[in-house]
PDB file of N, CA and C in Angstrom:
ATOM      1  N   UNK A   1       9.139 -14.488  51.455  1.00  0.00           N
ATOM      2  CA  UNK A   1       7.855 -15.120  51.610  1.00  0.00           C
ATOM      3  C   UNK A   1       6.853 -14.131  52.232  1.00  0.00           C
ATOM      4  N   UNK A   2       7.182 -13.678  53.466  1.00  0.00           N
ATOM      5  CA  UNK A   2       6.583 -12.291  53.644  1.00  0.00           C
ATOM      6  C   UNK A   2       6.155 -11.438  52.613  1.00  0.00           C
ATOM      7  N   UNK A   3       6.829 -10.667  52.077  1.00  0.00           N
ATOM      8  CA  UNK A   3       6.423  -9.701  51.132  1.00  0.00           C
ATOM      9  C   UNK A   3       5.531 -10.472  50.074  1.00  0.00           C
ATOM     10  N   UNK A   4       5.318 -11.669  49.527  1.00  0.00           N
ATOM     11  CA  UNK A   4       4.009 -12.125  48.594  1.00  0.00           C
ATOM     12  C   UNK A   4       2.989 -12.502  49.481  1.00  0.00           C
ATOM     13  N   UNK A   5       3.129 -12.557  50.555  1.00  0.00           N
ATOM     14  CA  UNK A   5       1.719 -12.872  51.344  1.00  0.00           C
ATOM     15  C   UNK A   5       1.252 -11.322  51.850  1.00  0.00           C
ATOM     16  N   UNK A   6       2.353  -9.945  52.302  1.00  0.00           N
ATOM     17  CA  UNK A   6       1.611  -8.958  52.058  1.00  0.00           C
ATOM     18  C   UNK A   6       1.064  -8.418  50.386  1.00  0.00           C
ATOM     19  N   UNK A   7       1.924  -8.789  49.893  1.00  0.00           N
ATOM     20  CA  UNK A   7       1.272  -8.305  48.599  1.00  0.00           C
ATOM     21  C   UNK A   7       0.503  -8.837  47.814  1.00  0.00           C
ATOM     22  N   UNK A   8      -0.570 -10.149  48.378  1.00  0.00           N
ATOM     23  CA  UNK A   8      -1.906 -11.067  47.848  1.00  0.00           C
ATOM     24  C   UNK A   8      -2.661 -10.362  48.995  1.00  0.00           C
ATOM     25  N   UNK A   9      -2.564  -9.711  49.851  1.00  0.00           N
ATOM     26  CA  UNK A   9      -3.716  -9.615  50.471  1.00  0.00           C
ATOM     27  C   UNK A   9      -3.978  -7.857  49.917  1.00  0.00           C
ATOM     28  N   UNK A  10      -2.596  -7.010  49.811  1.00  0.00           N
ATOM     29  CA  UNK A  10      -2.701  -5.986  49.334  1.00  0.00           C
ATOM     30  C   UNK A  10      -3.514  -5.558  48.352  1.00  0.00           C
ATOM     31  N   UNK A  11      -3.615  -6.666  47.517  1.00  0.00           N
ATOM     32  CA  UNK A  11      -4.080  -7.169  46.089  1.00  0.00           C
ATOM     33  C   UNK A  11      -6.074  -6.643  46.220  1.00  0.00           C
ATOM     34  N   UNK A  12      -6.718  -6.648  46.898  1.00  0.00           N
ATOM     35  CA  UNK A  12      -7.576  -6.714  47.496  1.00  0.00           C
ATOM     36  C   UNK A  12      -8.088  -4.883  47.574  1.00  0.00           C
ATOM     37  N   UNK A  13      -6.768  -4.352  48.022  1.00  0.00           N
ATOM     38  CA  UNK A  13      -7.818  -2.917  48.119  1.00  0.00           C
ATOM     39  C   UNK A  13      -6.865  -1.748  46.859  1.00  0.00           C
ATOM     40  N   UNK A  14      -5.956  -2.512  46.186  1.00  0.00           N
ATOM     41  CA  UNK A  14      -5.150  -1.607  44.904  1.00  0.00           C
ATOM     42  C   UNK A  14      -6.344  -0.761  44.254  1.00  0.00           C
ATOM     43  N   UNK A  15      -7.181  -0.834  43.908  1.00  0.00           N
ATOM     44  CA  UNK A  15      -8.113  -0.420  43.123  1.00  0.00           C
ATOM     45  C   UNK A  15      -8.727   0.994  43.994  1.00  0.00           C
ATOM     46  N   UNK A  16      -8.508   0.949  45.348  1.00  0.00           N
ATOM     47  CA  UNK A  16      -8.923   1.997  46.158  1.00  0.00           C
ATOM     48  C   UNK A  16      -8.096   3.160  46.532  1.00  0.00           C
ATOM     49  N   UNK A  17      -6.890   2.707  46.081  1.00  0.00           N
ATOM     50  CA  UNK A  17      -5.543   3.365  46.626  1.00  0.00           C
ATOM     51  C   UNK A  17      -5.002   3.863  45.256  1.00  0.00           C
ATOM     52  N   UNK A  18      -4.788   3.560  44.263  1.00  0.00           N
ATOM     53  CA  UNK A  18      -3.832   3.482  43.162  1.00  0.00           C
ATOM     54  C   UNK A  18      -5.036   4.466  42.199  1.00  0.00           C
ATOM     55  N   UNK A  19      -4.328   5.382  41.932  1.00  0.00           N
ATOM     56  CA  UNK A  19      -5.360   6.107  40.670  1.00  0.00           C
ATOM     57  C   UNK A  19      -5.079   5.165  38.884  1.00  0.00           C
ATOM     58  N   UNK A  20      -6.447   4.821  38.225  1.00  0.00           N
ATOM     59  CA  UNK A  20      -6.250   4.375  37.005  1.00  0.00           C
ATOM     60  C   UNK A  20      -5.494   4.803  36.261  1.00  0.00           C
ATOM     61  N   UNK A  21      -4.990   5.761  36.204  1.00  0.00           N
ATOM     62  CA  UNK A  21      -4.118   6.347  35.641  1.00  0.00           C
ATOM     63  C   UNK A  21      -2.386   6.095  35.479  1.00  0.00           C
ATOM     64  N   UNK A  22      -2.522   5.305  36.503  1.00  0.00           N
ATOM     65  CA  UNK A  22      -1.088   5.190  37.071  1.00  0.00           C
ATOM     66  C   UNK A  22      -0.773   3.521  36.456  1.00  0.00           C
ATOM     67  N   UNK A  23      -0.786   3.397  34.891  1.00  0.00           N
ATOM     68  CA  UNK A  23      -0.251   2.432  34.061  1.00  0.00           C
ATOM     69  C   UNK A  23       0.456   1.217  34.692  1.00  0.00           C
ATOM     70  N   UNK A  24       1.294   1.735  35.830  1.00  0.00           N
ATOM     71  CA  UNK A  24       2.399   0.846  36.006  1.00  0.00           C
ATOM     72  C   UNK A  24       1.934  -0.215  37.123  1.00  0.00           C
ATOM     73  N   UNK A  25       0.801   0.037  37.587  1.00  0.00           N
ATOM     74  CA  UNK A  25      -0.182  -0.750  38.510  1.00  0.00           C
ATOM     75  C   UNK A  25      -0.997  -1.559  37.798  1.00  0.00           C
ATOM     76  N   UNK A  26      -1.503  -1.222  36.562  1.00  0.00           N
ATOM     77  CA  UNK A  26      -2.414  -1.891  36.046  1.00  0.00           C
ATOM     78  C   UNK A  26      -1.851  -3.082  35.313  1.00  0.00           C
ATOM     79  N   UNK A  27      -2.827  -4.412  35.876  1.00  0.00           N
ATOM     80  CA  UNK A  27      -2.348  -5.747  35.746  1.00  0.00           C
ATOM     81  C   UNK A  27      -2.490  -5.724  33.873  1.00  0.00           C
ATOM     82  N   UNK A  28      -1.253  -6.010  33.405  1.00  0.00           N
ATOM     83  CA  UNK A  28      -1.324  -6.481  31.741  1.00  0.00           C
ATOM     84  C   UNK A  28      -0.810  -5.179  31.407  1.00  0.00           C
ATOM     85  N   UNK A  29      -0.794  -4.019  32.044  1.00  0.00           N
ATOM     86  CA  UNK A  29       0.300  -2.931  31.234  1.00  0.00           C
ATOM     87  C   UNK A  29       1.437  -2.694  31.497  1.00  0.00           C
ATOM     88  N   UNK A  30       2.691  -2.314  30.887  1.00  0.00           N
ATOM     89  CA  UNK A  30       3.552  -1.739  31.487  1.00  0.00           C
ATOM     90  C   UNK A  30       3.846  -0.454  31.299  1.00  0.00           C
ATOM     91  N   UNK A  31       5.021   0.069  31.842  1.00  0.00           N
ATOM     92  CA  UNK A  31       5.277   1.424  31.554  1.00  0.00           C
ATOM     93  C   UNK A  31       5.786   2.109  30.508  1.00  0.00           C
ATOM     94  N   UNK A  32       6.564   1.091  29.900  1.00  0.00           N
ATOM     95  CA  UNK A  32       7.164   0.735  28.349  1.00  0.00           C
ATOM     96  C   UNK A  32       5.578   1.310  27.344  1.00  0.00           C
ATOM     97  N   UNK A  33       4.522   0.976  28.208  1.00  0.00           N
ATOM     98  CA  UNK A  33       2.922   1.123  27.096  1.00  0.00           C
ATOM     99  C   UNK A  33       2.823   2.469  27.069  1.00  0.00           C
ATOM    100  N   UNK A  34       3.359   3.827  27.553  1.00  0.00           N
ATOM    101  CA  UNK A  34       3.483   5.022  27.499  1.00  0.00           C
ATOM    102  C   UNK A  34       4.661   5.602  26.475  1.00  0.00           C
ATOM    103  N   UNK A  35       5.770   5.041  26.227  1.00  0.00           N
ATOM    104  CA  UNK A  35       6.336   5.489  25.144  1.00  0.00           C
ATOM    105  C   UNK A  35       5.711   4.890  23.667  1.00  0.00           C
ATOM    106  N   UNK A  36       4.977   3.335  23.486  1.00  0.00           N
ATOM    107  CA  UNK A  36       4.592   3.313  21.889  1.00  0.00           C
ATOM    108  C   UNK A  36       3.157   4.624  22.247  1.00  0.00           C
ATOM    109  N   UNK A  37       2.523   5.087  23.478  1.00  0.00           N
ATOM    110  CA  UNK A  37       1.491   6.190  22.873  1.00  0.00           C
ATOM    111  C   UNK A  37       2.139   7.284  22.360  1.00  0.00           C
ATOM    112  N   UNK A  38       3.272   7.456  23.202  1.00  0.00           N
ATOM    113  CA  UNK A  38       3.883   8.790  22.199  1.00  0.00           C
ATOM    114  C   UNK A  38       4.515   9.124  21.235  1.00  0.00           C
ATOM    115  N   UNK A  39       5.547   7.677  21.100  1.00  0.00           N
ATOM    116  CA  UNK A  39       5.359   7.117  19.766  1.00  0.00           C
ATOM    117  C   UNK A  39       3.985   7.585  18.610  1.00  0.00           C
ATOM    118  N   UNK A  40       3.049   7.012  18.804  1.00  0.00           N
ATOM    119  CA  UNK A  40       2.012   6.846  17.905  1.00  0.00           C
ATOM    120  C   UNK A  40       1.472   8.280  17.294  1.00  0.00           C
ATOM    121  N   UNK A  41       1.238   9.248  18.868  1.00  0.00           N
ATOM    122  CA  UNK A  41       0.348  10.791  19.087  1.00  0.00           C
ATOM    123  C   UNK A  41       2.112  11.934  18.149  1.00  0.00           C
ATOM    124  N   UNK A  42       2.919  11.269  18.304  1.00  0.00           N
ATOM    125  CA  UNK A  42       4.114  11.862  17.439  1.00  0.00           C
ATOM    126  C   UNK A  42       4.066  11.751  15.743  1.00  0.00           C
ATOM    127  N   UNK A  43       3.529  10.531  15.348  1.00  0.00           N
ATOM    128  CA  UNK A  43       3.551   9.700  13.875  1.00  0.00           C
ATOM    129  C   UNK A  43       2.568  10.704  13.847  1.00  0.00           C
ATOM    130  N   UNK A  44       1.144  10.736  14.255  1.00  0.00           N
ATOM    131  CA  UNK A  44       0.082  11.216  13.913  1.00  0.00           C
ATOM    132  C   UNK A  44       0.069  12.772  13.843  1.00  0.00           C
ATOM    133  N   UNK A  45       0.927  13.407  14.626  1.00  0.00           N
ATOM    134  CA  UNK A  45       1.358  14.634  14.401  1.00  0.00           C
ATOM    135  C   UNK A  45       2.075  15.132  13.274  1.00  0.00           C
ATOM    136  N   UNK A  46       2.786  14.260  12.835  1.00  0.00           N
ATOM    137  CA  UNK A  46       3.984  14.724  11.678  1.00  0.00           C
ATOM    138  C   UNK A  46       3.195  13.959  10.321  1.00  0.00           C
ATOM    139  N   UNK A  47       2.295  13.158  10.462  1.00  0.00           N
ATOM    140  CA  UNK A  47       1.842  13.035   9.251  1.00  0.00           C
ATOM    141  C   UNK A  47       0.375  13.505   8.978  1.00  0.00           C
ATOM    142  N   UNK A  48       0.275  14.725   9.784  1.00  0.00           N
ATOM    143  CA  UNK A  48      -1.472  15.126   9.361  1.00  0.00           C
ATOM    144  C   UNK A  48      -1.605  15.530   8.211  1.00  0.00           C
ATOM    145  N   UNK A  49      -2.970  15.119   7.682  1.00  0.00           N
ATOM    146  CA  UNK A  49      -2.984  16.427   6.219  1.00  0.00           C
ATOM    147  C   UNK A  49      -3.934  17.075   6.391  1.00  0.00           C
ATOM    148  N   UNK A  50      -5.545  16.661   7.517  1.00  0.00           N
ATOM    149  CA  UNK A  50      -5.931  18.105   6.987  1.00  0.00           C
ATOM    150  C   UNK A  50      -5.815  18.738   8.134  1.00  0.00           C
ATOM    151  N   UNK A  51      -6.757  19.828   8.468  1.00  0.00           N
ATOM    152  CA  UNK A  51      -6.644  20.683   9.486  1.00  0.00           C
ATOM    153  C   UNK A  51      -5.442  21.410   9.642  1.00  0.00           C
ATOM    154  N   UNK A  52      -6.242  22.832  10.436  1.00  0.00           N
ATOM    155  CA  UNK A  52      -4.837  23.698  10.471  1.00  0.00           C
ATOM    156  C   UNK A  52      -3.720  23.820  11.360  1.00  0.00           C
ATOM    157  N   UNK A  53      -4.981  23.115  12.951  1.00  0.00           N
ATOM    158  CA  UNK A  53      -4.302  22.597  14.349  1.00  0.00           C
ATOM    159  C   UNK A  53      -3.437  21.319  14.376  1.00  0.00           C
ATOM    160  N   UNK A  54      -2.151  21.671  15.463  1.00  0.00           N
ATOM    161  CA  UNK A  54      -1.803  20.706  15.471  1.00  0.00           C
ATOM    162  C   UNK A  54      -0.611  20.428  17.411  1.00  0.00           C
ATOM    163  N   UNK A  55      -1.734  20.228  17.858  1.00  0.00           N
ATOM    164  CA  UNK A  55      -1.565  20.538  19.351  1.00  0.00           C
ATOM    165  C   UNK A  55      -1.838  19.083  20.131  1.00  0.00           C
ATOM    166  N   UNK A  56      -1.108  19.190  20.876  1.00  0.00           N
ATOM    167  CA  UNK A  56      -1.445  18.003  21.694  1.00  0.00           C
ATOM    168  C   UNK A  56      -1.080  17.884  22.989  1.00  0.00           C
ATOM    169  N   UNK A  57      -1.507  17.361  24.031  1.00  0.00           N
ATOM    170  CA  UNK A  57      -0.359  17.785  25.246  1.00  0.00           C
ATOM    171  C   UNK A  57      -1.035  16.105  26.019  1.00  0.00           C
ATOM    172  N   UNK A  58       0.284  15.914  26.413  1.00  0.00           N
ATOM    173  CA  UNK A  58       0.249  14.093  27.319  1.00  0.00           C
ATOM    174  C   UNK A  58       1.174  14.493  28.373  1.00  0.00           C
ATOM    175  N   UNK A  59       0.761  14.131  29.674  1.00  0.00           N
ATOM    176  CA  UNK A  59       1.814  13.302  30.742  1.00  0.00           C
ATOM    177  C   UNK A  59       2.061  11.866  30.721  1.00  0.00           C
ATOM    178  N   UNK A  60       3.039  11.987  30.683  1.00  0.00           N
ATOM    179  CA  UNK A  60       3.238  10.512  30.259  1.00  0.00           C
ATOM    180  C   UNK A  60       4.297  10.471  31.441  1.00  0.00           C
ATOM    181  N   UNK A  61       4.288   9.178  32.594  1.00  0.00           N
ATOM    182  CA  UNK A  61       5.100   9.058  33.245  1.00  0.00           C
ATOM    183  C   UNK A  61       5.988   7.404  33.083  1.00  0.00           C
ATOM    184  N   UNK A  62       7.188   8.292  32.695  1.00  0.00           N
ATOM    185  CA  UNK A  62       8.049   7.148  31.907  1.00  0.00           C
ATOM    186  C   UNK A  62       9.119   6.346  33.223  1.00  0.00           C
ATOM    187  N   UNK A  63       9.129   6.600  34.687  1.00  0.00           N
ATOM    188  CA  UNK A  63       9.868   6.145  35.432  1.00  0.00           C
ATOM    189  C   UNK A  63       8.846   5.113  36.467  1.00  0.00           C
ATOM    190  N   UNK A  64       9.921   4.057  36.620  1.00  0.00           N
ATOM    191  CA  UNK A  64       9.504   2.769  37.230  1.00  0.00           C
ATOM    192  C   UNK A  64       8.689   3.296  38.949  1.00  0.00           C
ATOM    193  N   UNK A  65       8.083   2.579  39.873  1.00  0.00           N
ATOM    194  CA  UNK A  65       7.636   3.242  41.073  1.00  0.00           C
ATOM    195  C   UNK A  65       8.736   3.767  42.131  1.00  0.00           C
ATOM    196  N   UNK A  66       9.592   3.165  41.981  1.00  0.00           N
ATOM    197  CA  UNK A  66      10.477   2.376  43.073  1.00  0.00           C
ATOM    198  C   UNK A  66      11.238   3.551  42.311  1.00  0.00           C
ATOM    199  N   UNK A  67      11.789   3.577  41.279  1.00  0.00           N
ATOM    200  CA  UNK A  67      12.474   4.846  40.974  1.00  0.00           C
ATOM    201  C   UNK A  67      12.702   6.188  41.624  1.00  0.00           C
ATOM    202  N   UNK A  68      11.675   6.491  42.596  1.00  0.00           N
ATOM    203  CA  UNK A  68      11.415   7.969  42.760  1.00  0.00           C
ATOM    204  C   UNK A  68      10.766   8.263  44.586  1.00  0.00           C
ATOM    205  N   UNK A  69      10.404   6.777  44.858  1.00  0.00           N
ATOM    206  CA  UNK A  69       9.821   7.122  46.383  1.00  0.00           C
ATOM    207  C   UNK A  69      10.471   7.108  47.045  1.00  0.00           C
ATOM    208  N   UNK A  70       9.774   8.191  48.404  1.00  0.00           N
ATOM    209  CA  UNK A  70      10.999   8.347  49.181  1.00  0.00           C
ATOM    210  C   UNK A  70      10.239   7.370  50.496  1.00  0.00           C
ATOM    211  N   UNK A  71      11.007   6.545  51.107  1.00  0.00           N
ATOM    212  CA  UNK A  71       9.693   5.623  52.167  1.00  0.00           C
ATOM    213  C   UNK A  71       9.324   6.416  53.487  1.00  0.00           C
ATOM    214  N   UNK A  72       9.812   7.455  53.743  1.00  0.00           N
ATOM    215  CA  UNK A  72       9.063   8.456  54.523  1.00  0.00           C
ATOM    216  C   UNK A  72       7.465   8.956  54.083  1.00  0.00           C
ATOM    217  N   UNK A  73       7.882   9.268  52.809  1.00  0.00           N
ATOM    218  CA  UNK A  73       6.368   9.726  52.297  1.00  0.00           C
ATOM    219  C   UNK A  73       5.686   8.272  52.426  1.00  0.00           C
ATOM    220  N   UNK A  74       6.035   7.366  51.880  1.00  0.00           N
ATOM    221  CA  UNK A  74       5.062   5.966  51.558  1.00  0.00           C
ATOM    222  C   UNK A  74       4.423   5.446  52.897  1.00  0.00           C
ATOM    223  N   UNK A  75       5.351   5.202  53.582  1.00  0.00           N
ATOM    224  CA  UNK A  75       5.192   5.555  55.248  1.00  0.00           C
ATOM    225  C   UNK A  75       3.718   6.191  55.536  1.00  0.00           C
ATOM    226  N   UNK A  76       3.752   7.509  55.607  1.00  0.00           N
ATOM    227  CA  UNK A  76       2.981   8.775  56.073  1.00  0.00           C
ATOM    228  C   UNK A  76       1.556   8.673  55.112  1.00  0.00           C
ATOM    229  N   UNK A  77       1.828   8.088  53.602  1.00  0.00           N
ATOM    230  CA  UNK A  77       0.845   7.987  52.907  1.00  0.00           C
ATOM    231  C   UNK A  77       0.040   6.899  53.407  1.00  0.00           C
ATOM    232  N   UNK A  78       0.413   5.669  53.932  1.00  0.00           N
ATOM    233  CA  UNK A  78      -0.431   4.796  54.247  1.00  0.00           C
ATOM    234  C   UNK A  78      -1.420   5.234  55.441  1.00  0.00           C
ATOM    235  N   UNK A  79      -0.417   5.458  56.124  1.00  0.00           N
ATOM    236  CA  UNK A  79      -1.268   6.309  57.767  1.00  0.00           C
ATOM    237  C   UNK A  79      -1.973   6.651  56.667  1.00  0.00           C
ATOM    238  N   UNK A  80      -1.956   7.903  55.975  1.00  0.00           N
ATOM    239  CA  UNK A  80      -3.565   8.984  56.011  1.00  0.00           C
ATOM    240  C   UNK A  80      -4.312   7.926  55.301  1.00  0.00           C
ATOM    241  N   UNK A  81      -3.837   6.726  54.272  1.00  0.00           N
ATOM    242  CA  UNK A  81      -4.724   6.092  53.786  1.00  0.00           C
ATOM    243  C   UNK A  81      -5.725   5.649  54.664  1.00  0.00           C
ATOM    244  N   UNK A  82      -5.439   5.736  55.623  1.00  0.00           N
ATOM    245  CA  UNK A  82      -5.965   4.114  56.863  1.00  0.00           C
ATOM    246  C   UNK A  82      -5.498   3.084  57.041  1.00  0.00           C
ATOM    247  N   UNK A  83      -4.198   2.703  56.560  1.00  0.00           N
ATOM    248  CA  UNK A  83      -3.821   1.707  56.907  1.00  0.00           C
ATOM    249  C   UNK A  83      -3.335   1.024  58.420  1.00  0.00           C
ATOM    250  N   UNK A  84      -3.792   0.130  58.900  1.00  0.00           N
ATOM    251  CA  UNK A  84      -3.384  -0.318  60.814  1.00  0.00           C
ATOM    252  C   UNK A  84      -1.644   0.037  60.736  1.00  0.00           C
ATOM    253  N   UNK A  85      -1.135   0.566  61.776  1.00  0.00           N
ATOM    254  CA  UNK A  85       0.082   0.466  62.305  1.00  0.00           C
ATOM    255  C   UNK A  85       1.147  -0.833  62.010  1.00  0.00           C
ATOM    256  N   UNK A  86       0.353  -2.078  62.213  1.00  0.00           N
ATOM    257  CA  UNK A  86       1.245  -3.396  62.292  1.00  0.00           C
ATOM    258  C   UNK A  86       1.202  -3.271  60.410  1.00  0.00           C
ATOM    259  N   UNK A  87       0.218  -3.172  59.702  1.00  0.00           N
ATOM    260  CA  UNK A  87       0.603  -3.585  58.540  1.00  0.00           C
ATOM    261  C   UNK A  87       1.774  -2.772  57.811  1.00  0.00           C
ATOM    262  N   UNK A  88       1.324  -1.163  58.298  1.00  0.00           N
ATOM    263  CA  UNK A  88       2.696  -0.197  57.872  1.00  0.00           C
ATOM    264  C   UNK A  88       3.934  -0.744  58.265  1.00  0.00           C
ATOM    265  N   UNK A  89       4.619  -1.238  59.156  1.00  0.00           N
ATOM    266  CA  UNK A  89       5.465  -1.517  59.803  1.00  0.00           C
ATOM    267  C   UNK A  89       5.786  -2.337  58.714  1.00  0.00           C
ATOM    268  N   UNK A  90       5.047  -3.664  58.729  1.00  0.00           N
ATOM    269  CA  UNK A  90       5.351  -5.205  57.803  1.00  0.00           C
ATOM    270  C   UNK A  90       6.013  -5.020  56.508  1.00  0.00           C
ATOM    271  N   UNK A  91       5.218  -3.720  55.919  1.00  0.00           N
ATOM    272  CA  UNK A  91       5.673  -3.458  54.360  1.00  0.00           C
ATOM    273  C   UNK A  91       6.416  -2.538  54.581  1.00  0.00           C
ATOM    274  N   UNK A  92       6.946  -1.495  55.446  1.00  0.00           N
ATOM    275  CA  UNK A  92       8.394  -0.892  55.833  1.00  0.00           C
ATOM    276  C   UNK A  92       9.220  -1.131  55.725  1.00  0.00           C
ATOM    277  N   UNK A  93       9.339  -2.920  56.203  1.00  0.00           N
ATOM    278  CA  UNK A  93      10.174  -3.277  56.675  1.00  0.00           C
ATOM    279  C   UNK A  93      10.612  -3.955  55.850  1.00  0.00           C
ATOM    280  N   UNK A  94       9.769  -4.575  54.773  1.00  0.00           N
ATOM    281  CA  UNK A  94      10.088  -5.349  53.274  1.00  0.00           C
ATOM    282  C   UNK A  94      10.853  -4.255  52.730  1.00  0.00           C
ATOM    283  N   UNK A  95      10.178  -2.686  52.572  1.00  0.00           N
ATOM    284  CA  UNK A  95      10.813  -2.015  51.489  1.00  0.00           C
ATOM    285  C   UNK A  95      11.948  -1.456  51.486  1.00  0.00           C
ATOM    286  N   UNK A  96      12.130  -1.512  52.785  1.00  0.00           N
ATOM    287  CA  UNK A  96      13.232  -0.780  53.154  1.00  0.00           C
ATOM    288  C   UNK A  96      14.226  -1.428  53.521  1.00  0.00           C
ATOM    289  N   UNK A  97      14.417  -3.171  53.557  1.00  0.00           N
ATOM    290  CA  UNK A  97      15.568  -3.604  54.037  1.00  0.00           C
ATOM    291  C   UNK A  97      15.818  -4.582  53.320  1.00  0.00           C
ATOM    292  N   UNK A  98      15.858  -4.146  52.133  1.00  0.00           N
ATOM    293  CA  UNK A  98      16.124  -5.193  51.331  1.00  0.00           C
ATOM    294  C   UNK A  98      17.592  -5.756  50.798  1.00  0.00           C
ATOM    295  N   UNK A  99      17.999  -7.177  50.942  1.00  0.00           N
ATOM    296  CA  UNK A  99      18.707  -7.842  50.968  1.00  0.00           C
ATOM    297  C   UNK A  99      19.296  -8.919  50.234  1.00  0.00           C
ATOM    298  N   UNK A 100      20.546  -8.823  49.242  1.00  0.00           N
ATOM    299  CA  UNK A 100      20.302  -9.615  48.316  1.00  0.00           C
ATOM    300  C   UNK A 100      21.500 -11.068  48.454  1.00  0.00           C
ATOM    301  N   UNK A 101      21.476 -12.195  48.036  1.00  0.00           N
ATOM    302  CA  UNK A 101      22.501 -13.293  48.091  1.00  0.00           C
ATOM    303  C   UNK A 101      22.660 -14.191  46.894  1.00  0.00           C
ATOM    304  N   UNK A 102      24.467 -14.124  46.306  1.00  0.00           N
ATOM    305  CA  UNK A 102      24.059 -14.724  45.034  1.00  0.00           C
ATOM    306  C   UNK A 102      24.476 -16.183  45.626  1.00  0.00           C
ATOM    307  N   UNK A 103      24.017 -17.609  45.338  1.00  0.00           N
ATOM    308  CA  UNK A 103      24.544 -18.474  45.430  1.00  0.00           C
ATOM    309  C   UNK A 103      25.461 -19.290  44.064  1.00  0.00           C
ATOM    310  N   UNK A 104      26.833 -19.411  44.610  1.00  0.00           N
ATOM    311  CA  UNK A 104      27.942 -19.788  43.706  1.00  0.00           C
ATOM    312  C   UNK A 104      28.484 -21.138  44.354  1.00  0.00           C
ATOM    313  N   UNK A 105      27.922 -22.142  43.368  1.00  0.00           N
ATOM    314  CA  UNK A 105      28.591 -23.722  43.788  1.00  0.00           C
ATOM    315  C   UNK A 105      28.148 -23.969  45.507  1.00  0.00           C
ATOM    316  N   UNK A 106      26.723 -23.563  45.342  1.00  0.00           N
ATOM    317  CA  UNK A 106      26.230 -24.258  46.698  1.00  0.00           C
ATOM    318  C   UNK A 106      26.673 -23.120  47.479  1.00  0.00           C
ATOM    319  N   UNK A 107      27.191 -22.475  47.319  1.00  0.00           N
ATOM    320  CA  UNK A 107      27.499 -21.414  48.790  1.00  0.00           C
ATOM    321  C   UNK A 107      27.224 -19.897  48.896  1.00  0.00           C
ATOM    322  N   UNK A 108      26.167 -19.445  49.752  1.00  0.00           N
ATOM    323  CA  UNK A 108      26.451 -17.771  49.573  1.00  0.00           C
ATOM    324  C   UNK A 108      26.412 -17.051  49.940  1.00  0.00           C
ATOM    325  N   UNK A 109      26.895 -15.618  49.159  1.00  0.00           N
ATOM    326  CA  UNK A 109      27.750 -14.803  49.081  1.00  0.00           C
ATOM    327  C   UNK A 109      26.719 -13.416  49.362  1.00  0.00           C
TER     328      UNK A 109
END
């Protein structure tokens, strides 16, 4: 319950923090939307007819967020963002201690 009440208010300054670029933030895309572009910039490569060029260059970042951060940096990034002390802490403490329970016939595990 915590973590959706930090992350509706978070909701609020994403646009200040998050570069446009970064697909996997943007509400209605996913990251999956970077392989049909290369998909597509690939088709369009192998079926040109005219011209003599045939060059192209994309970053395309194909891994999920959570994939790759380390929460030291995420940590340290908020500080320089500006973020208050108590809120770093709050979402630290979501990301980093996370905890899972399956329930089987009412009881759990």
């Amino acid at each position: 319950m915590v973590s959706k009440v930090l992350a509706g208010r978070l909701r609020a300054v994403l646009d200040d923090v998050i570069s446009p670029s970064q697909s996997a933030f943007v509400p209605g895309c996913l990251i999956s939307d970077n392989i049909i572009v290369a998909y597509e910039i690939t088709h369009f490569l192998l079926n040109k007819i005219e011209g003599d060029l045939d060059y192209a260059a994309l970053k395309l970042d194909m891994s999920k967020a959570y994939d790759r951060v380390e929460w030291n940096f995420l940590e340290q990034m908020m500080k320089r963002l500006g973020f208050d002390d108590q809120w770093i802490r709050l979402i630290m403490e979501c990301v980093s201690t996370v905890s899972y329970q399956i329930k089987v016939n009412g009881d759990l595990y």
